[in-house]
Protein backbone atom coordinates (compact mmCIF):
# COMPACT_ATOMS: atom_id res chain seq x y z
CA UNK A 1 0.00 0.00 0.00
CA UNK A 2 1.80 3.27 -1.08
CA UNK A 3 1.64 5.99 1.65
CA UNK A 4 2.15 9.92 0.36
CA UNK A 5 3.00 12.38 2.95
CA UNK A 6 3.20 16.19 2.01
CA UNK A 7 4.76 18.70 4.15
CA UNK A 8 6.31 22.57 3.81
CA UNK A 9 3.21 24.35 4.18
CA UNK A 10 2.76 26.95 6.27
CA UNK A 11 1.23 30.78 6.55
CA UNK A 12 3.32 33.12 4.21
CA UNK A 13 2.22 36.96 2.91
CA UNK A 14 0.98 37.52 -0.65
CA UNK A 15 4.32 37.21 -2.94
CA UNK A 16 6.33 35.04 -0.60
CA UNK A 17 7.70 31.49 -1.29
CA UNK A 18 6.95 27.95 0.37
CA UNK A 19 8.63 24.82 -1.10
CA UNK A 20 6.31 21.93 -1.15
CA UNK A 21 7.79 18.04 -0.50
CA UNK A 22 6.08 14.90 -0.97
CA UNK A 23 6.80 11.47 0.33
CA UNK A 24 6.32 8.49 -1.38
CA UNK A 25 6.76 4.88 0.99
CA UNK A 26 5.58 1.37 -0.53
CA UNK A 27 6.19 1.94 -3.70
CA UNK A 28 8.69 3.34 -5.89
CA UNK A 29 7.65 5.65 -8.43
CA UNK A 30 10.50 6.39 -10.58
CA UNK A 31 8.39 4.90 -13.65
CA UNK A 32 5.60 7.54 -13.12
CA UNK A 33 4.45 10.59 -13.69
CA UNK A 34 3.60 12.69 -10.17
CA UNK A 35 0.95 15.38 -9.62
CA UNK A 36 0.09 18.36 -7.04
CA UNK A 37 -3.08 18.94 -6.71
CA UNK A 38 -5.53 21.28 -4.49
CA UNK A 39 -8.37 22.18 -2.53
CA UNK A 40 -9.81 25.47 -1.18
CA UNK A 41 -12.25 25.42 0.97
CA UNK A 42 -15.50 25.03 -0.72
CA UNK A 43 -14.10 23.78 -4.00
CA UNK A 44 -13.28 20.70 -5.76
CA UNK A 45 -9.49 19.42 -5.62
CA UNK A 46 -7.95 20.91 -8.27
CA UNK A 47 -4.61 20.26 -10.78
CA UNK A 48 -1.81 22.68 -9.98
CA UNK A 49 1.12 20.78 -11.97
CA UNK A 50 2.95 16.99 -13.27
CA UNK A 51 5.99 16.30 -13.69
CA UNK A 52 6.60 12.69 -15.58
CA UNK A 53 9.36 10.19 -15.27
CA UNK A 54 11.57 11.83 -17.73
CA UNK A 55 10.80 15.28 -16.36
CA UNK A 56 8.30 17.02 -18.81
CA UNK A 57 6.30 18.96 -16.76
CA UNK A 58 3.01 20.82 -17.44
CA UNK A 59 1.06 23.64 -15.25
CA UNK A 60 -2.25 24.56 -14.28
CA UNK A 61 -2.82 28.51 -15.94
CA UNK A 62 -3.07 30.07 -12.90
CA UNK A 63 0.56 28.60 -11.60
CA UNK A 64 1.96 29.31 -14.36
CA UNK A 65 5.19 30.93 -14.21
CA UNK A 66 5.25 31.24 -10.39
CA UNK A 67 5.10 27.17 -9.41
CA UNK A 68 7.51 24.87 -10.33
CA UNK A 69 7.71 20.83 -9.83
CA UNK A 70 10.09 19.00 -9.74
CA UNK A 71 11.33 15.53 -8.10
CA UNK A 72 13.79 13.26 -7.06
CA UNK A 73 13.34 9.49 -8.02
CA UNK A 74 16.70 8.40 -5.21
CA UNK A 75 14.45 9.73 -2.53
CA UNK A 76 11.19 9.12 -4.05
CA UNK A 77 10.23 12.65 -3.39
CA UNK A 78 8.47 15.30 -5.37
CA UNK A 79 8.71 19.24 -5.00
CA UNK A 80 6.66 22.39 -5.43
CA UNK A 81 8.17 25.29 -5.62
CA UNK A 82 5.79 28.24 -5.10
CA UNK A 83 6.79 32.03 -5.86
CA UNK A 84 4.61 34.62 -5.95
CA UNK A 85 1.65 33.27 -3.74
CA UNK A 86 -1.54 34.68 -3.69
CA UNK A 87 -4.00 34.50 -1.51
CA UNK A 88 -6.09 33.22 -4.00
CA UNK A 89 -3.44 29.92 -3.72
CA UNK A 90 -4.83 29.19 -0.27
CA UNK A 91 -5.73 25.32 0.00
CA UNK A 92 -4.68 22.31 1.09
CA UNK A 93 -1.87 21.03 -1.29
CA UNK A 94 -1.97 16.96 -1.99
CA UNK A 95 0.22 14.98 -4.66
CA UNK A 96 -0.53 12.01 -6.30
CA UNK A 97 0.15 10.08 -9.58
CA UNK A 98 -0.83 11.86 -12.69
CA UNK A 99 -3.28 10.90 -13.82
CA UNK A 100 -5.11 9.90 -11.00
CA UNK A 101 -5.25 5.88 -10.54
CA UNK A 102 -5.84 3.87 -7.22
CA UNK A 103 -3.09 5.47 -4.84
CA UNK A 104 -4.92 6.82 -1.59
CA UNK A 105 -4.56 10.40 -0.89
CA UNK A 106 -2.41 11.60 1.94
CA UNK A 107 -3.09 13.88 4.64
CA UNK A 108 -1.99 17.24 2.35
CA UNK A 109 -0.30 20.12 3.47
CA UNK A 110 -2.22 23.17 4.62
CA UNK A 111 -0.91 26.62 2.58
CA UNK A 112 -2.24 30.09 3.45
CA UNK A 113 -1.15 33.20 1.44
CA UNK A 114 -2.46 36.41 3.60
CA UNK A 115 -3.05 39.50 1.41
């Protein structure tokens, strides 16, 4: 059973940084491609960004430019790198294979952007 635990979130002010990590134990996913996704309260879980095994990686608009992923197959981790929050970027951040299959989510990683 593959367990993914996020971490790095935290309260930051509008245009500051956080650097996402993500955990990936039972399974090895070197031959996949990872996703972050989110949820604001309210709202649907969301696509922010994927990265695949050979490191293409694609971005929802509205990260564009200010997110970037990116991973580490020796540690089985993958990274978000967020510049330029918003508080409209408030949610609880969760990865997960891209696409979605059968992996359970983990617990996330709460972000808050205060204008």
């Amino acid at each position: 059973q593959v367990q993914l635990v996020e971490s790095g979130g935290g309260l930051v002010q509008s245009g500051g940084s956080l650097r996402l990590s993500c955990t990936a134990s039972g399974s090895t996913f070197i031959n996949y491609a990872m996703g972050w996704y989110r949820q604001a309260p309210g709202n649907q879980r969301e696509f922010v960004a994927r990265i695949t095994s050979s490191g293409s990686t694609n971005y929802a608009d509205s990260v564009k430019g200010r997110f970037t992923i990116s991973r580490d197959n020796a540690k089985n981790t993958v990274y978000l790198q967020m510049n330029s929050l918003k508080p409209e970027d408030t949610a609880v951040y969760y990865c997960n294979r891209y696409p979605l299959v059968n992996w359970s989510w983990g617990q996330g990683t709460q972000v808050t952007v205060s204008s």
